[in-house]
Structure formats: structure tokens, C-alpha cells
PDB file of N, CA and C in Angstrom:
ATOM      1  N   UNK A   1     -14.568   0.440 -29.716  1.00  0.00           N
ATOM      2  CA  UNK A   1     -13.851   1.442 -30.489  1.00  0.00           C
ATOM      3  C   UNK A   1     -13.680   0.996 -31.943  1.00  0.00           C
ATOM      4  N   UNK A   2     -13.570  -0.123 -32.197  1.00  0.00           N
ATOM      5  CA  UNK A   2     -13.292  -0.280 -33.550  1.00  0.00           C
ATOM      6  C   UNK A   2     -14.625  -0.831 -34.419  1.00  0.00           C
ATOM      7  N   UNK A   3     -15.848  -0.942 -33.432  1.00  0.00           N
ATOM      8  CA  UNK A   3     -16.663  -0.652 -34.204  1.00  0.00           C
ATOM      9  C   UNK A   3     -17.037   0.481 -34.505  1.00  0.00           C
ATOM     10  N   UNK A   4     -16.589   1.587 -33.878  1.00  0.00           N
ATOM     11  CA  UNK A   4     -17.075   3.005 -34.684  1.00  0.00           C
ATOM     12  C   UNK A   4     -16.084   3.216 -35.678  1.00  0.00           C
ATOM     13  N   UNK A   5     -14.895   2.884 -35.559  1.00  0.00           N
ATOM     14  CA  UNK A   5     -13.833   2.975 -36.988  1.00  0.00           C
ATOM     15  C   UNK A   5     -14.709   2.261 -37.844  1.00  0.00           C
ATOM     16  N   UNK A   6     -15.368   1.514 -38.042  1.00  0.00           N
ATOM     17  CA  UNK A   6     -15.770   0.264 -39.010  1.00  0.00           C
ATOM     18  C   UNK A   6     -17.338   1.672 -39.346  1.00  0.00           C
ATOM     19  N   UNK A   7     -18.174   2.238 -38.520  1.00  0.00           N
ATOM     20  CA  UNK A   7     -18.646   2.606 -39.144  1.00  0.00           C
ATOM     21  C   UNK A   7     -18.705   4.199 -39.795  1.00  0.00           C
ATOM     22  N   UNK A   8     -17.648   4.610 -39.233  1.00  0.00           N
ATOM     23  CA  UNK A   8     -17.259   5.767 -39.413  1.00  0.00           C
ATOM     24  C   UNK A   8     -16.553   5.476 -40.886  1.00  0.00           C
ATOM     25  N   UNK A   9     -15.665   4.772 -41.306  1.00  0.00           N
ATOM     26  CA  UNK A   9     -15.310   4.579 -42.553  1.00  0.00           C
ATOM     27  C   UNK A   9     -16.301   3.878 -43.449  1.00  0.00           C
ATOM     28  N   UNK A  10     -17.310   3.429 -43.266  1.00  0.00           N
ATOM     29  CA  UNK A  10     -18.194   2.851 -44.108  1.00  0.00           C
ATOM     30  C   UNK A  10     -19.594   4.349 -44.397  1.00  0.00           C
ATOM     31  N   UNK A  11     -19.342   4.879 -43.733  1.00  0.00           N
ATOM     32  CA  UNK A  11     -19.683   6.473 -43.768  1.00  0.00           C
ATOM     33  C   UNK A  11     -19.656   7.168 -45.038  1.00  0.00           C
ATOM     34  N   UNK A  12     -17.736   7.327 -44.434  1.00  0.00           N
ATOM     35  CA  UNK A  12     -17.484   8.088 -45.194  1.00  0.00           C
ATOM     36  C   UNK A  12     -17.204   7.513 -46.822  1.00  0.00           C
ATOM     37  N   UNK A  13     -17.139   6.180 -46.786  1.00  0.00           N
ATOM     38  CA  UNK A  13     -17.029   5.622 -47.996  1.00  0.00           C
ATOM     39  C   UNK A  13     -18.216   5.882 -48.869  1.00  0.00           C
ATOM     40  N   UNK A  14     -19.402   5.250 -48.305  1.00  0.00           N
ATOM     41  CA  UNK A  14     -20.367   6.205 -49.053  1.00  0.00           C
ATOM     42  C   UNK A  14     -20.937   7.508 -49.315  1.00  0.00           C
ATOM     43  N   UNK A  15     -20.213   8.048 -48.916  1.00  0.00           N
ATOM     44  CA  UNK A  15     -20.349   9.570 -49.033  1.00  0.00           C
ATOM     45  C   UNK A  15     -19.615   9.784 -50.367  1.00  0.00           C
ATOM     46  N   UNK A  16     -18.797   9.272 -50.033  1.00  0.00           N
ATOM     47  CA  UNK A  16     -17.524   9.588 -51.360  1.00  0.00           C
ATOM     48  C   UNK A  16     -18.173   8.813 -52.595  1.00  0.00           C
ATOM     49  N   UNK A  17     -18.160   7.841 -52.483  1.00  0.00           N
ATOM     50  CA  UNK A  17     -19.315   7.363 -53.546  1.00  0.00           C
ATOM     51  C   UNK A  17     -20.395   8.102 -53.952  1.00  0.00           C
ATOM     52  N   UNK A  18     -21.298   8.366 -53.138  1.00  0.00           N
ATOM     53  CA  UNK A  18     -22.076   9.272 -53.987  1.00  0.00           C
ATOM     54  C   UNK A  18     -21.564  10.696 -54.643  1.00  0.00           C
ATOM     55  N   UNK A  19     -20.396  11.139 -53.945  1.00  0.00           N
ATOM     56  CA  UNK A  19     -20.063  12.697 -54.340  1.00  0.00           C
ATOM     57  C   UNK A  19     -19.394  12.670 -55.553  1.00  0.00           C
ATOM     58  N   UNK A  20     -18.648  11.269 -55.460  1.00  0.00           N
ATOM     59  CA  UNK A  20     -18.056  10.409 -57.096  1.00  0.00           C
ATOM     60  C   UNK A  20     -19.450  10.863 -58.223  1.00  0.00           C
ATOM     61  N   UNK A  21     -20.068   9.791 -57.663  1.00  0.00           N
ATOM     62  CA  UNK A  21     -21.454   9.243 -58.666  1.00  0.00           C
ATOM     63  C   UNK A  21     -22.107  10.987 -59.417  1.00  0.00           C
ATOM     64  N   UNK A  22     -22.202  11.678 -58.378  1.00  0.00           N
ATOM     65  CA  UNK A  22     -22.754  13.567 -59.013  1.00  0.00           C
ATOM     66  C   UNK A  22     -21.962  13.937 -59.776  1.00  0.00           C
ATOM     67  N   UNK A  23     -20.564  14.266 -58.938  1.00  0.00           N
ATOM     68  CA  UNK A  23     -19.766  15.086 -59.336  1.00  0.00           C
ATOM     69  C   UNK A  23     -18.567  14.526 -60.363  1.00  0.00           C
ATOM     70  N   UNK A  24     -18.507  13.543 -60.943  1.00  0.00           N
ATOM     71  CA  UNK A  24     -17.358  13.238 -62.338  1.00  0.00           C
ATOM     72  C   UNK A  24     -18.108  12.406 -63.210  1.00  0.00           C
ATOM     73  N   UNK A  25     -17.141  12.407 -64.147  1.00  0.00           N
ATOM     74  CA  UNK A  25     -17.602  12.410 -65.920  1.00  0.00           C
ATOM     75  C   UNK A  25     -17.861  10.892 -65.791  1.00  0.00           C
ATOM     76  N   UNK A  26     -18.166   9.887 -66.279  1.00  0.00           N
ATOM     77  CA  UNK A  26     -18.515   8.680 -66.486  1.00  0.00           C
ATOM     78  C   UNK A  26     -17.207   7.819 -66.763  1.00  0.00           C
ATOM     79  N   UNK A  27     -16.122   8.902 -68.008  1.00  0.00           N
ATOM     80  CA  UNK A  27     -15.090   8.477 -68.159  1.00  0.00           C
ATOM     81  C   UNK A  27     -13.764   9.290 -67.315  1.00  0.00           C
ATOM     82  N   UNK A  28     -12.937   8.436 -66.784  1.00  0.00           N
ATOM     83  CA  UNK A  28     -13.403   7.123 -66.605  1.00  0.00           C
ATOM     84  C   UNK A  28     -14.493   6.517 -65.509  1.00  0.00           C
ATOM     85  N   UNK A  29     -14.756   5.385 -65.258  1.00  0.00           N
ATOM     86  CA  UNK A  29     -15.942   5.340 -64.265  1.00  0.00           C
ATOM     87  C   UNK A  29     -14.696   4.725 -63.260  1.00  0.00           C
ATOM     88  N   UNK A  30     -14.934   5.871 -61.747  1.00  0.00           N
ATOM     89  CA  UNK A  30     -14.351   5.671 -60.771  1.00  0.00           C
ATOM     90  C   UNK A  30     -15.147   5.154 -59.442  1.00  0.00           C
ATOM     91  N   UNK A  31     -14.941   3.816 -58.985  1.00  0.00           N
ATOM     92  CA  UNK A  31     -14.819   3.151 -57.803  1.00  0.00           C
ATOM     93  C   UNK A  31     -14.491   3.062 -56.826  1.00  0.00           C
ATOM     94  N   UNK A  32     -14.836   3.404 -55.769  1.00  0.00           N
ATOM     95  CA  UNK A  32     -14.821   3.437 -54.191  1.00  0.00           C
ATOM     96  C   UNK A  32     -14.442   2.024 -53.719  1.00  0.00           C
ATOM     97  N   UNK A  33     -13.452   1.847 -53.505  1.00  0.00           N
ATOM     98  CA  UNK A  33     -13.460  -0.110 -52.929  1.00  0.00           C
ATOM     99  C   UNK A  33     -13.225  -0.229 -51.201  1.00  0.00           C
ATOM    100  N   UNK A  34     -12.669   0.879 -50.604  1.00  0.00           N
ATOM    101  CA  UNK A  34     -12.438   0.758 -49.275  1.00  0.00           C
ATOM    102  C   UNK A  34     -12.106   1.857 -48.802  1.00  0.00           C
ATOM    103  N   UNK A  35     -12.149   2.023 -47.337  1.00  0.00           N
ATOM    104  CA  UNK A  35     -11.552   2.980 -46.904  1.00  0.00           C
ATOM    105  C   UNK A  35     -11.234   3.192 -45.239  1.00  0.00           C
ATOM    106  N   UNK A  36      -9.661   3.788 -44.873  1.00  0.00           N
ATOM    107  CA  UNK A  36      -8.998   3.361 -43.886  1.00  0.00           C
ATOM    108  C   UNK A  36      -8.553   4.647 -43.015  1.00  0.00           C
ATOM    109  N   UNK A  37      -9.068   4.224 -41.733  1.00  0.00           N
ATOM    110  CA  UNK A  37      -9.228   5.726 -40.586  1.00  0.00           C
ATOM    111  C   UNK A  37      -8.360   5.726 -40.045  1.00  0.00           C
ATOM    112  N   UNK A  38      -7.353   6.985 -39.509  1.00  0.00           N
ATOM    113  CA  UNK A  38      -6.304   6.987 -38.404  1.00  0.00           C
ATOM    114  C   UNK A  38      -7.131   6.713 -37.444  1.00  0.00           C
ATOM    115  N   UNK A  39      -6.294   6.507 -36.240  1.00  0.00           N
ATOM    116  CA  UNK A  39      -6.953   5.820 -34.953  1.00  0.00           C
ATOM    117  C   UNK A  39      -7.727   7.366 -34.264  1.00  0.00           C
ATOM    118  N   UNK A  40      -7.129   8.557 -34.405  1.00  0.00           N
ATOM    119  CA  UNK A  40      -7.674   9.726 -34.473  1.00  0.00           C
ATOM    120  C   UNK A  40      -8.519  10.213 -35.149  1.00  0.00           C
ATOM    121  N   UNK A  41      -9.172  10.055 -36.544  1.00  0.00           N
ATOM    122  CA  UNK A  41     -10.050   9.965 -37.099  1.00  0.00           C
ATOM    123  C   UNK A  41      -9.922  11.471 -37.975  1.00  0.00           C
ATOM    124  N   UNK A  42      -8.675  11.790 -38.067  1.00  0.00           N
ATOM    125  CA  UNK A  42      -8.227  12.931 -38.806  1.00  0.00           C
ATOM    126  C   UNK A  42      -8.094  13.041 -39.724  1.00  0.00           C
ATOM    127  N   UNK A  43      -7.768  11.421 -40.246  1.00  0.00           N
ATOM    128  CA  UNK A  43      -7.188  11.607 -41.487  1.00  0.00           C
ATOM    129  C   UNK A  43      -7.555   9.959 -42.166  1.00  0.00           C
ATOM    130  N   UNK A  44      -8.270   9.946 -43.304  1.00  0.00           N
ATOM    131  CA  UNK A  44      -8.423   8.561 -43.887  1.00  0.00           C
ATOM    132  C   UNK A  44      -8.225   8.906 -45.687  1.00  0.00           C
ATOM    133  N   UNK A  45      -7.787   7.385 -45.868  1.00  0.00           N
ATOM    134  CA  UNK A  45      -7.318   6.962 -46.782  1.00  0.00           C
ATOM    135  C   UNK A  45      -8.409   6.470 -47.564  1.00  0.00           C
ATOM    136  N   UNK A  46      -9.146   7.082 -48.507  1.00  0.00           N
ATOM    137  CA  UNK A  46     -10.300   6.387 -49.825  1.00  0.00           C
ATOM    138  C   UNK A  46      -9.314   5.619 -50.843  1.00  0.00           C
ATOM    139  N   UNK A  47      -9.435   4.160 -50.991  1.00  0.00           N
ATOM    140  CA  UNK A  47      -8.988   3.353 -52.121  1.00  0.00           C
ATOM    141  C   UNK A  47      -9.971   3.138 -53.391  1.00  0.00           C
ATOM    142  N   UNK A  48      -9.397   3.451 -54.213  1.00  0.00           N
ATOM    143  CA  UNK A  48     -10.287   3.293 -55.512  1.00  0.00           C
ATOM    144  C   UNK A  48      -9.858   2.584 -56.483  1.00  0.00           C
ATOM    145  N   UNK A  49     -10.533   2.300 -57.530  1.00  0.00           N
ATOM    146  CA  UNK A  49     -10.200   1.293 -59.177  1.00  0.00           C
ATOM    147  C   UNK A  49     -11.080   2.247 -60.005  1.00  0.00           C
ATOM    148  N   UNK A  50     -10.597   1.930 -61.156  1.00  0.00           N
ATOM    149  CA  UNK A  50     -10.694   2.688 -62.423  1.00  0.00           C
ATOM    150  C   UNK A  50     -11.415   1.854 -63.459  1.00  0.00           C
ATOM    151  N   UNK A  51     -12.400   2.714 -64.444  1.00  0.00           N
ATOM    152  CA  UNK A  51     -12.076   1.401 -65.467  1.00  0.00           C
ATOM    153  C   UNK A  51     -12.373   2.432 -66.565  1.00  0.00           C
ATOM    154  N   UNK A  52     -11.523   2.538 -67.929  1.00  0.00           N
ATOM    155  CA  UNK A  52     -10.535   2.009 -68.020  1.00  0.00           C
ATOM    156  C   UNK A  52      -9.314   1.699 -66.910  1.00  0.00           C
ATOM    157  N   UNK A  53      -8.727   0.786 -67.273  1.00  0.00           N
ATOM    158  CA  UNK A  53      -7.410   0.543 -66.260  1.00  0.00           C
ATOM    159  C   UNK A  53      -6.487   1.979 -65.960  1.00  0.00           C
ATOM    160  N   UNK A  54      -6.111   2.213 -67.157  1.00  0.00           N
ATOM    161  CA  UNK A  54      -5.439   3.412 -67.363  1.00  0.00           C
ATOM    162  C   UNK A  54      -5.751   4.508 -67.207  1.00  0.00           C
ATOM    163  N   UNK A  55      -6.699   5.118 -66.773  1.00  0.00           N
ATOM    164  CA  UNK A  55      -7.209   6.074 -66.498  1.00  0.00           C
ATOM    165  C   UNK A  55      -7.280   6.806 -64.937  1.00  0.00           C
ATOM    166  N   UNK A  56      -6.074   5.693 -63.861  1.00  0.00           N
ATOM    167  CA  UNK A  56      -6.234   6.242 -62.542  1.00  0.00           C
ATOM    168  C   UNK A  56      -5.295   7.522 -62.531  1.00  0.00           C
ATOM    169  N   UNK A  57      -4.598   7.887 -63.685  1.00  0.00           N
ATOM    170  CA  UNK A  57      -3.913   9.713 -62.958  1.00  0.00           C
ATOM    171  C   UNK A  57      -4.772  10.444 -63.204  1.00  0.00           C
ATOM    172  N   UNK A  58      -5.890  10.181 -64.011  1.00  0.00           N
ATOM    173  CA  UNK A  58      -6.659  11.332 -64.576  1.00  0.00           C
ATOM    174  C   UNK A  58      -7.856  11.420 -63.187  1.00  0.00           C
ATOM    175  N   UNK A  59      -8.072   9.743 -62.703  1.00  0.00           N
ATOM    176  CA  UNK A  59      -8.704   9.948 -61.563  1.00  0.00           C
ATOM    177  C   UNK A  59      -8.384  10.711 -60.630  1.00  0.00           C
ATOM    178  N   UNK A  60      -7.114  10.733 -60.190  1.00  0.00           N
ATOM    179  CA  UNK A  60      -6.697  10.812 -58.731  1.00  0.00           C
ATOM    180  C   UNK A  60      -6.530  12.362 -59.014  1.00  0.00           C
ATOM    181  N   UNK A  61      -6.430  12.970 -59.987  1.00  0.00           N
ATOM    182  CA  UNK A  61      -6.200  14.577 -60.616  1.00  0.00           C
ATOM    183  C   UNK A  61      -7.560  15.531 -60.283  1.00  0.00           C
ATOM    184  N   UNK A  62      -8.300  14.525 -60.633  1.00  0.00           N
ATOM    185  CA  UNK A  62      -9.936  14.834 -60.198  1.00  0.00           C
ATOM    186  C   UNK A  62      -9.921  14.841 -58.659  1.00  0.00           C
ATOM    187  N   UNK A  63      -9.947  13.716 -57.866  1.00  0.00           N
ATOM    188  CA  UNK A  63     -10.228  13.285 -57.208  1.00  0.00           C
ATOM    189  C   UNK A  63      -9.311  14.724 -55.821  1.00  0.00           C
ATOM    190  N   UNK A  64      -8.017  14.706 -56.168  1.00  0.00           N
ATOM    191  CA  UNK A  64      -7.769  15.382 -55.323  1.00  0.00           C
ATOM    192  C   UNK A  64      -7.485  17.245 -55.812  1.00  0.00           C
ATOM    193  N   UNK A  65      -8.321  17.079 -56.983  1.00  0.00           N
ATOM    194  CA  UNK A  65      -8.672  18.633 -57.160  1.00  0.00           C
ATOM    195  C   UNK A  65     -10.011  18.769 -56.117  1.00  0.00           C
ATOM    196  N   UNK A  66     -10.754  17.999 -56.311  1.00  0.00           N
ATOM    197  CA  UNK A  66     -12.479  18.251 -55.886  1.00  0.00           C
ATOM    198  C   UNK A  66     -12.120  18.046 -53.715  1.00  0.00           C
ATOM    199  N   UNK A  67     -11.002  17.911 -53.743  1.00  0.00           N
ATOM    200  CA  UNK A  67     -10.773  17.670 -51.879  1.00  0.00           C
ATOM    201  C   UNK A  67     -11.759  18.676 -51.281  1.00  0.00           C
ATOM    202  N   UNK A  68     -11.615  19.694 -51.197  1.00  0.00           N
ATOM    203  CA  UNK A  68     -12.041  20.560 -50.489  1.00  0.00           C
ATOM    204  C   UNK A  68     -13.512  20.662 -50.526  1.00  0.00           C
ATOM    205  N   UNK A  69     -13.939  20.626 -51.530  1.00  0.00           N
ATOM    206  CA  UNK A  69     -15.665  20.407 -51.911  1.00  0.00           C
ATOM    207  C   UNK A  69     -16.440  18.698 -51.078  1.00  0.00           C
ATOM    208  N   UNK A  70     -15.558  18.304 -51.407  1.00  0.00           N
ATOM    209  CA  UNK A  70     -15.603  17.176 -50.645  1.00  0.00           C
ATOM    210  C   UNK A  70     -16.042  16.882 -49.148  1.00  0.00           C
ATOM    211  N   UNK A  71     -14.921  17.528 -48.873  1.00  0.00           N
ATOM    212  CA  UNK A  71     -14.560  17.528 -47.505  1.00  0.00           C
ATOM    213  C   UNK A  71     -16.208  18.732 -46.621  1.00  0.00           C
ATOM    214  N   UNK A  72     -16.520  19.524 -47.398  1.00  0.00           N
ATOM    215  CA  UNK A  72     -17.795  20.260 -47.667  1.00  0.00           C
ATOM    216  C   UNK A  72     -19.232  19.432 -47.526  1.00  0.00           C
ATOM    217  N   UNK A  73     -19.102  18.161 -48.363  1.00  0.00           N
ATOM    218  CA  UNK A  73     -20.150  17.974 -48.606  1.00  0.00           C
ATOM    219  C   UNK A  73     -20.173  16.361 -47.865  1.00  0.00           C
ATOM    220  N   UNK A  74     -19.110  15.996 -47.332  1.00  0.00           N
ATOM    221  CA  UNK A  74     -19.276  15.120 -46.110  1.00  0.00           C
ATOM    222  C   UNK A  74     -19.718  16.041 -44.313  1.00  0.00           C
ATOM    223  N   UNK A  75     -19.201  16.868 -44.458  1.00  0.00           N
ATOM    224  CA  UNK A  75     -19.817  17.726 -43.401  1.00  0.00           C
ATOM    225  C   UNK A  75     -20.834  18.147 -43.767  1.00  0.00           C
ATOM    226  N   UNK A  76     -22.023  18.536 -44.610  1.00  0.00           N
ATOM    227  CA  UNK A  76     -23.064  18.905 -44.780  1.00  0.00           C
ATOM    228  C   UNK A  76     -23.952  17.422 -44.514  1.00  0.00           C
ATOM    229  N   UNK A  77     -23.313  16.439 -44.890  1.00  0.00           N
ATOM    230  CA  UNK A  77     -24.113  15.302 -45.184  1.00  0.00           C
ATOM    231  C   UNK A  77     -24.430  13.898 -43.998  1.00  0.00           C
ATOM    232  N   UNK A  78     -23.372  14.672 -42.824  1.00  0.00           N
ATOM    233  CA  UNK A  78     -22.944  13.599 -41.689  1.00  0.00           C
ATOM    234  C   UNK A  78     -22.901  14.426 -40.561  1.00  0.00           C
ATOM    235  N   UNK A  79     -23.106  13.699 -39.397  1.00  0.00           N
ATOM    236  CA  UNK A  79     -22.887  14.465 -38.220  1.00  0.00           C
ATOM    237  C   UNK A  79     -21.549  13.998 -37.662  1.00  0.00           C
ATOM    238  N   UNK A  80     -20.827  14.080 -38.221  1.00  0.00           N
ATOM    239  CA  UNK A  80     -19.373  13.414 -37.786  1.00  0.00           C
ATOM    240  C   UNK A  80     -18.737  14.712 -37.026  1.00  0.00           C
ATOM    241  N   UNK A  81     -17.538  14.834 -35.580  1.00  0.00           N
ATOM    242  CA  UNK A  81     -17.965  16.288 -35.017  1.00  0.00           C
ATOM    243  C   UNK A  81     -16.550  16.242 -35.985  1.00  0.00           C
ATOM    244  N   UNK A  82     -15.150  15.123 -36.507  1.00  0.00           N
ATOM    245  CA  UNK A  82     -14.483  15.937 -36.962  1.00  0.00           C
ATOM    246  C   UNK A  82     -14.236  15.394 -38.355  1.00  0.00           C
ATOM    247  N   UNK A  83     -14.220  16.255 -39.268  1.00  0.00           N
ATOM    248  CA  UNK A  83     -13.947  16.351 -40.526  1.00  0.00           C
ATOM    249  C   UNK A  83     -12.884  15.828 -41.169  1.00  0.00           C
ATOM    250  N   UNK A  84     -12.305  14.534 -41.475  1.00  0.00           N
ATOM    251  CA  UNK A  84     -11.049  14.333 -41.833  1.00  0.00           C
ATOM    252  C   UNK A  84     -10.332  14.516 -43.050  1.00  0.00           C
ATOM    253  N   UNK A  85      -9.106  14.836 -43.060  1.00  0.00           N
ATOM    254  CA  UNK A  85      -8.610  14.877 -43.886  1.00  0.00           C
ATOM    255  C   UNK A  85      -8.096  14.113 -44.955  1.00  0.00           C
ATOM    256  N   UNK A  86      -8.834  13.746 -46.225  1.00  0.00           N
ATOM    257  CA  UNK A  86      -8.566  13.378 -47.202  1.00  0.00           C
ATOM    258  C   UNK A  86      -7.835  12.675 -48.040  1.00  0.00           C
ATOM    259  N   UNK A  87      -7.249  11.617 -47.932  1.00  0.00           N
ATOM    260  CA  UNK A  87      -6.184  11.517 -49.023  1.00  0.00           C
ATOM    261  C   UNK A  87      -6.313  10.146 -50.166  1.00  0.00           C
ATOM    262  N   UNK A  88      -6.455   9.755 -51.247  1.00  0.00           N
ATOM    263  CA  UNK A  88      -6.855   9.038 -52.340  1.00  0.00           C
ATOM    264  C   UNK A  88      -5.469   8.204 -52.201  1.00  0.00           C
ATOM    265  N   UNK A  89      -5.797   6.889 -52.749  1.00  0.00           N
ATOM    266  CA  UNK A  89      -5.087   6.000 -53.429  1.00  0.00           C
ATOM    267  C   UNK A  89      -5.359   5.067 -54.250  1.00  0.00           C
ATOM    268  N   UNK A  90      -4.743   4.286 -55.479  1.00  0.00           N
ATOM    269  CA  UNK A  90      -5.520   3.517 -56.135  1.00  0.00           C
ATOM    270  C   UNK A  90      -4.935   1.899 -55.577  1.00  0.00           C
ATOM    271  N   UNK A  91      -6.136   1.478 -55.684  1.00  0.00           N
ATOM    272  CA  UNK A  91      -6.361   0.233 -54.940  1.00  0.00           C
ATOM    273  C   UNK A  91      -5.695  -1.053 -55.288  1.00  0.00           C
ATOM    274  N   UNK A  92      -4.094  -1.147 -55.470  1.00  0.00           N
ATOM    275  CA  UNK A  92      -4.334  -1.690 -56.365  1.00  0.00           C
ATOM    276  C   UNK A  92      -3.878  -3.507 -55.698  1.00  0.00           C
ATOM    277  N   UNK A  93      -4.450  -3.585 -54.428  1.00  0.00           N
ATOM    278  CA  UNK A  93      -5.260  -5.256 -54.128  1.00  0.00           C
ATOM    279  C   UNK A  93      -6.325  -5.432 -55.227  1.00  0.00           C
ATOM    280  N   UNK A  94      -7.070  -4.867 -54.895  1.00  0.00           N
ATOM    281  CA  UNK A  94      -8.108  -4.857 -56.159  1.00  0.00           C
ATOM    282  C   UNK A  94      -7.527  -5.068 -57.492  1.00  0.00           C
ATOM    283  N   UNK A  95      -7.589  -4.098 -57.810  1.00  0.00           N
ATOM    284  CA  UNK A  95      -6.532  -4.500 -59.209  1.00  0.00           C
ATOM    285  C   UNK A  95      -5.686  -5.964 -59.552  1.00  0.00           C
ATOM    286  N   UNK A  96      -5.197  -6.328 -58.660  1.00  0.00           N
ATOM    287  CA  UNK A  96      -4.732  -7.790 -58.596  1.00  0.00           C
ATOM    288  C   UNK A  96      -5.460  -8.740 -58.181  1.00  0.00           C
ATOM    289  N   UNK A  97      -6.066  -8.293 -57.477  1.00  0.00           N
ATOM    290  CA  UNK A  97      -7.795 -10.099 -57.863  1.00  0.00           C
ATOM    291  C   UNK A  97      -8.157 -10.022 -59.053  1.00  0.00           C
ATOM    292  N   UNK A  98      -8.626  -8.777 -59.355  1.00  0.00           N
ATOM    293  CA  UNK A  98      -9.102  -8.596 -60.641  1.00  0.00           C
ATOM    294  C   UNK A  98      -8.564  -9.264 -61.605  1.00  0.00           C
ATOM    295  N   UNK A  99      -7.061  -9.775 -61.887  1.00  0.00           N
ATOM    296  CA  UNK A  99      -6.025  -9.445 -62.468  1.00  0.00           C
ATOM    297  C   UNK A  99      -6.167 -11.251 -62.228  1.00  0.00           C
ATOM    298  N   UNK A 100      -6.076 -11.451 -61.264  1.00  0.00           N
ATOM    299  CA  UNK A 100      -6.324 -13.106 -60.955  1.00  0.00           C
ATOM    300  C   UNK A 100      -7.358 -13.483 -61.650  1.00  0.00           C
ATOM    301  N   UNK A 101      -8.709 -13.118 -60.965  1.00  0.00           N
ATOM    302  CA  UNK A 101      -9.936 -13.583 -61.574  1.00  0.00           C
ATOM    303  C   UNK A 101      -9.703 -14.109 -63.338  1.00  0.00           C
ATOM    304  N   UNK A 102      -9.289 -12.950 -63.805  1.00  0.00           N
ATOM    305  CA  UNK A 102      -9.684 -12.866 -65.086  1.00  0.00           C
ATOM    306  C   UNK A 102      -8.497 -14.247 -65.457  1.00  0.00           C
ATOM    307  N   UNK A 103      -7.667 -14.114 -64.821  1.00  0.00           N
ATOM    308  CA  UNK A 103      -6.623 -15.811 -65.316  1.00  0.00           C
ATOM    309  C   UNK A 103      -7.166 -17.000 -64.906  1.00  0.00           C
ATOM    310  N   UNK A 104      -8.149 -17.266 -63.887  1.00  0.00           N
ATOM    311  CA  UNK A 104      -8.695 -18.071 -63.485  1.00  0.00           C
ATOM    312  C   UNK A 104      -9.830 -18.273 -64.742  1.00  0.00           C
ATOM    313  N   UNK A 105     -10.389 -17.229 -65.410  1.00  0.00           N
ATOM    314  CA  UNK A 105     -11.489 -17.874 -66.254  1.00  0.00           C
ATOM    315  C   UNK A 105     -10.723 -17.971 -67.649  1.00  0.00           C
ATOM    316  N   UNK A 106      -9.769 -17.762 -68.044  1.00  0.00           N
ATOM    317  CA  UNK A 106      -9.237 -18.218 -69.073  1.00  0.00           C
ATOM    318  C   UNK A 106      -8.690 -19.414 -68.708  1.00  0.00           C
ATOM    319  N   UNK A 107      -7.917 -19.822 -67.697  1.00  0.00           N
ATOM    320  CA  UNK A 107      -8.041 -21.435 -67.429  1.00  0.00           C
ATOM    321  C   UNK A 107      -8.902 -22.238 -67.813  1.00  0.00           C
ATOM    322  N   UNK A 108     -10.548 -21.546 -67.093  1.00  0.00           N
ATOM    323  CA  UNK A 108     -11.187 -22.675 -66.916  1.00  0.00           C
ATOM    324  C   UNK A 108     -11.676 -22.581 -68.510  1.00  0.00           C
ATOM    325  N   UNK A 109     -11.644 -21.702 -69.129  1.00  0.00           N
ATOM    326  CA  UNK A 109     -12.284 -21.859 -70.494  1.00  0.00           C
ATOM    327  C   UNK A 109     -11.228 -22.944 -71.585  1.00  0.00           C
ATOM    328  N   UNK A 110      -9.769 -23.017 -71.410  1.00  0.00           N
ATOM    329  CA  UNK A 110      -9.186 -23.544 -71.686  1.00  0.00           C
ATOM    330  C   UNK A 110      -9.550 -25.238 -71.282  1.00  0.00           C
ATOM    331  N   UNK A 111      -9.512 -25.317 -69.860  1.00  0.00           N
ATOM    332  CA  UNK A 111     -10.291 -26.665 -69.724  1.00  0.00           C
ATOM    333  C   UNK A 111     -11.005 -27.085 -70.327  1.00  0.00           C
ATOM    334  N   UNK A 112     -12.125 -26.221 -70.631  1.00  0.00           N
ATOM    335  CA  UNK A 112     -13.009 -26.890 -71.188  1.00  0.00           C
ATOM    336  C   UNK A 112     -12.900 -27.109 -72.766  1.00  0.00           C
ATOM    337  N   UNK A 113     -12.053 -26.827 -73.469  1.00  0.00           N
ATOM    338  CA  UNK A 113     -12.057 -27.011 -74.812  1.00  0.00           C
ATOM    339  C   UNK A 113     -11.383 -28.521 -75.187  1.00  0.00           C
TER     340      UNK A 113
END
């Protein structure tokens, strides 16, 4: 069972990714980083990152205007028998590695001077 959660959300993650990649503007450029299935498969959670940083309300404005088209073009695109319902969040684990990383290489650049 939880390997079909594993590929049922890796599914639909790329789905959403590509419907990202067609359907919105470049700015900002929005990221797919994960995504998390009820045990019913009704309803999952797409996590995303932004870049600019600042630019995730304008994402998520997009993101959950275009739901329904969406939700359209994962059923056109999958044989999944049920269609789940939708809901965005911004990622922000991601955001905080990120957020690490980047202190980790100013360390090490500091080291090295």
C-alpha cells in the first residue's frame, strides 16, 4: 500500500510540474519539491519554492486560481480512477536548507580567507 502512495504522489507531482512548466509566467519561476496523499487518496498536498523568495503569494494566487484546470489535466493525463483534490503549500523545509546551505558556504568561504 504505501508503495502505491509513493507512486501515486510521484505522479501526480509530475504532472503538476509539467502543468506549472506550460501554464505560468517564468516570473516567478515556481517549483514542485514534494507531494503528500491522504491515506484515501482524495486529497493531496503539492509543496512548492519560489524564486524570487518573495514571490510565493503571487504563486499560490496562481496556483490555486488554475485548481480546476488542473485537476482537468491530471485526469486527461493519468489513469488514476480518483481525482484528488488539490491543495498548495509553500515548502518551507526547503526554504530552510536552502537557507542553511547558503550559511554553510559563506563559512566555508570565510575559512578560507
Amino acid at each position: 500500500m504505501a508503495d502505491r502512495h509513493v507512486r501515486v504522489e510521484s505522479l501526480i507531482k509530475e504532472l503538476v510540474a509539467a502543468f506549472i512548466q506550460h501554464e505560468a509566467n517564468a516570473d516567478p519561476l515556481i517549483t514542485v519539491t514534494r507531494a503528500e496523499t491522504a491515506p484515501d487518496y482524495r486529497r493531496i498536498t503539492i509543496f512548492f519554492t519560489t524564486i524570487p523568495d518573495d514571490r510565493e503569494a503571487d504563486a499560490m494566487i496562481f496556483l490555486k486560481r488554475c485548481g480546476s484546470e488542473l485537476r482537468g489535466y491530471i485526469k486527461k493525463k493519468s489513469n488514476l480512477k480518483i481525482i484528488p483534490f488539490i491543495e498548495f503549500s509553500v515548502d518551507y523545509g526547503e526554504r530552510h536548507r536552502q537557507d542553511i546551505d547558503e550559511i554553510a558556504r559563506e563559512i566555508e568561504r570565510q575559512d578560507k580567507k
